[in-house]
Protein backbone atom coordinates (compact mmCIF):
# COMPACT_ATOMS: atom_id res chain seq x y z
CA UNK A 1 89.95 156.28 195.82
CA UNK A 2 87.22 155.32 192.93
CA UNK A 3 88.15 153.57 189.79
CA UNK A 4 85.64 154.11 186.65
CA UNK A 5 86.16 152.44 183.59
CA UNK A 6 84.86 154.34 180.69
CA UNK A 7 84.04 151.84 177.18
CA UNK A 8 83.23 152.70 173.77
CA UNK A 9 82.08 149.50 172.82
CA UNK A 10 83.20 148.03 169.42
CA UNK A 11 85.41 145.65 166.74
CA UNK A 12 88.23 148.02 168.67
CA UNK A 13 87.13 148.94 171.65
CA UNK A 14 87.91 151.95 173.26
CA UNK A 15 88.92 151.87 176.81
CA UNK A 16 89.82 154.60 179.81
CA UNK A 17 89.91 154.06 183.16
CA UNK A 18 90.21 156.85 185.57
CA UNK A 19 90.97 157.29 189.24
CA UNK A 20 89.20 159.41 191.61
CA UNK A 21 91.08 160.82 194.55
CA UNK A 22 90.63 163.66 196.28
CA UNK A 23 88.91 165.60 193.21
CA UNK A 24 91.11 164.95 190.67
CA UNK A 25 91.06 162.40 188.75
CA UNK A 26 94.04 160.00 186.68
CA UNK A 27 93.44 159.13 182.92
CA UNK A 28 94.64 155.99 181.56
CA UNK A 29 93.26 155.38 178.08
CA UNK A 30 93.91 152.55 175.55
CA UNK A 31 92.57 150.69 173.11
CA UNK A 32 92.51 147.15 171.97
CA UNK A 33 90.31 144.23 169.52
CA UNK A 34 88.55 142.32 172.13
CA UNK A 35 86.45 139.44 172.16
CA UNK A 36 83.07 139.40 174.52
CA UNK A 37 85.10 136.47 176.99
CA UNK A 38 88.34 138.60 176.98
CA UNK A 39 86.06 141.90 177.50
CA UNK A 40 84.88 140.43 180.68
CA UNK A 41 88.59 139.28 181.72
CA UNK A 42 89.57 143.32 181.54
CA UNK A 43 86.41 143.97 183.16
CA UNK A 44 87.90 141.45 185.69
CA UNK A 45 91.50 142.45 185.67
CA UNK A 46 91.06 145.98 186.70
CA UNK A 47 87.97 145.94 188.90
CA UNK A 48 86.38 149.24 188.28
CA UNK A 49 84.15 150.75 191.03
CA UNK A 50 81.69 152.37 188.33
CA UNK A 51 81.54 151.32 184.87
CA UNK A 52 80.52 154.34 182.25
CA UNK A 53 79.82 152.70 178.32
CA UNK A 54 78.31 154.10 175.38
CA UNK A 55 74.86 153.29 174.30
CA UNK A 56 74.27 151.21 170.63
CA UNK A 57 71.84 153.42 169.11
CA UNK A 58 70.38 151.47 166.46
CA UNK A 59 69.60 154.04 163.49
CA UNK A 60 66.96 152.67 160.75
CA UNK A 61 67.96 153.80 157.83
CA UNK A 62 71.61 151.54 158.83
CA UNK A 63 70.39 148.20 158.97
CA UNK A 64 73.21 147.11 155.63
CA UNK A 65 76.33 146.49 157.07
CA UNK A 66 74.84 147.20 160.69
CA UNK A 67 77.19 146.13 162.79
CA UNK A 68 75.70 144.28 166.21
CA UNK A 69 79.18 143.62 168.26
CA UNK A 70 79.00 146.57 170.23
CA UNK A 71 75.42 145.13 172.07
CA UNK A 72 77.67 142.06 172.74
CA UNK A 73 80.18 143.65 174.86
CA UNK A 74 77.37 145.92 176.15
CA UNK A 75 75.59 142.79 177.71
CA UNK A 76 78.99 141.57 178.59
CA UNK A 77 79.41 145.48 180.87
CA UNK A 78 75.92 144.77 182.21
CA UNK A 79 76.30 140.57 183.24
CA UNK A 80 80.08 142.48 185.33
CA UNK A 81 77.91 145.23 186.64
CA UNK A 82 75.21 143.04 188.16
CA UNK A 83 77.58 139.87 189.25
CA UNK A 84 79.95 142.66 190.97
CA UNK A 85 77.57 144.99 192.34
CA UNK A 86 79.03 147.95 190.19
CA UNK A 87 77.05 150.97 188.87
CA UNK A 88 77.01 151.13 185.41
CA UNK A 89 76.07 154.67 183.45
CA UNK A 90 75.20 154.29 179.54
CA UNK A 91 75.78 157.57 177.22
CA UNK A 92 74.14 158.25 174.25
CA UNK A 93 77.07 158.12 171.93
CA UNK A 94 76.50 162.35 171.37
CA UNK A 95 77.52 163.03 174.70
CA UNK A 96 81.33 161.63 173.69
CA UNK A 97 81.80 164.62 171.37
CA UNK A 98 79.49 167.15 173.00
CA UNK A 99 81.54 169.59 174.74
CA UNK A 100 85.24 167.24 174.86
CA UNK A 101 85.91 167.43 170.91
CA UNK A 102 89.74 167.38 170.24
CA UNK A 103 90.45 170.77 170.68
CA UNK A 104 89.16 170.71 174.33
CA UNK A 105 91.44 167.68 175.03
CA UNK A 106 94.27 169.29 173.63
CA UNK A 107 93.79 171.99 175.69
CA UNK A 108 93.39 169.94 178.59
CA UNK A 109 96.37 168.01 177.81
CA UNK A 110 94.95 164.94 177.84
CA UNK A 111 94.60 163.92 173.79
CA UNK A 112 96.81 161.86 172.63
CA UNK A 113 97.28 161.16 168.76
CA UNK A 114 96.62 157.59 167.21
CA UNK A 115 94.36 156.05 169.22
CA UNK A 116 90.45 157.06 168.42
CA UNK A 117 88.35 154.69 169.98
CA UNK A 118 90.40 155.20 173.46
CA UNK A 119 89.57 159.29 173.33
CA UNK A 120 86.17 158.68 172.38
CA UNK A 121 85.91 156.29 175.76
CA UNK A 122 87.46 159.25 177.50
CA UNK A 123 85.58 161.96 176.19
CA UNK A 124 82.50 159.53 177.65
CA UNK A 125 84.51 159.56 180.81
CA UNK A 126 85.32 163.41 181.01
CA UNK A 127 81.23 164.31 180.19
CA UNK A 128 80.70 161.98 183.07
CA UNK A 129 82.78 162.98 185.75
CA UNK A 130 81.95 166.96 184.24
CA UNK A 131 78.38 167.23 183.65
CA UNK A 132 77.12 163.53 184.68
CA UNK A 133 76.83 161.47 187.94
CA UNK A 134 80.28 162.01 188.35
CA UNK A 135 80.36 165.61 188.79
CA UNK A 136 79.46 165.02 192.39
CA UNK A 137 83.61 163.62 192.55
CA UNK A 138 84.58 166.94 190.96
CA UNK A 139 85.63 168.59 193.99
CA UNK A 140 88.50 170.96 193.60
CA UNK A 141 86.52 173.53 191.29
CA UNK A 142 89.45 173.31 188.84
CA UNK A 143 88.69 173.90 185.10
CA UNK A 144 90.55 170.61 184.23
CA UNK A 145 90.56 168.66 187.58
CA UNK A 146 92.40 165.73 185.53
CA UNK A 147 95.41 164.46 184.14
CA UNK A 148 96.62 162.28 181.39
CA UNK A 149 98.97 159.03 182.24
CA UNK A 150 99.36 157.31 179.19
CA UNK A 151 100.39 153.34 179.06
CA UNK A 152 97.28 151.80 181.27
């Protein structure tokens, strides 16, 4: 069994952690306001085998308002990864609505309403374990070799 812990990094932070077993794999999104110190207590808490996070791509025409929290958790993911020995795979942030935009989760059964940040962490999870490093998990040549377990 493999744990990954998919993270779209931010003031509310997206979060899904799947399980590998076999070549299916469990989703178990959520979402939450975290702090960098409590970020590294979830990282903690549910010891994740790979760790897959968006990217901050800093745009230069945004620099009012820009927003630099993200790169905090970011270097939070990366000080976990290296102190735990953990692979870590950054996404640019395209790659979350590339080819798992809501209509593909809903027909996937695995979207659930109300909580943004925690399907944009999954759809970063899903383009992993579909078209990423993670494909080499995908085993049981299933169109949707997943399933959705909501309350992580």
């Amino acid at each position: 069994m493999i744990t990954v812990l998919a993270i779209d990094p931010g003031r509310t932070t997206g979060f899904c952690r799947g399980t590998i077993e076999d070549g299916e794999m469990i989703l178990m999104p959520w979402q939450e306001a975290v702090p960098p110190h409590l970020f590294y207590r979830i990282l903690q808490k549910r010891e994740p085998d790979i760790l897959v996070i968006e990217k901050f791509e800093f745009r230069k025409n945004s620099t009012e308002g820009l927003d630099l929290f993200p790169k905090e958790l970011i270097g939070v993911a990366r000080l976990y990864a290296i102190q735990k020995d953990v692979q870590m795979f950054e996404q640019n942030p395209s790659y979350g609505m590339g080819y798992y935009n809501d209509m593909q989760l809903k027909t996937a059964n695995v979207y659930v309403r109300g909580i943004p940040h925690a399907m944009d962490a999954q759809r970063h999870l899903l383009h992993w374990f579909t078209f990423g490093a993670g494909f080499k998990y995908n085993t049981t040549g299933k169109q949707y070799p997943f399933k959705l377990i909501v309350d992580a």
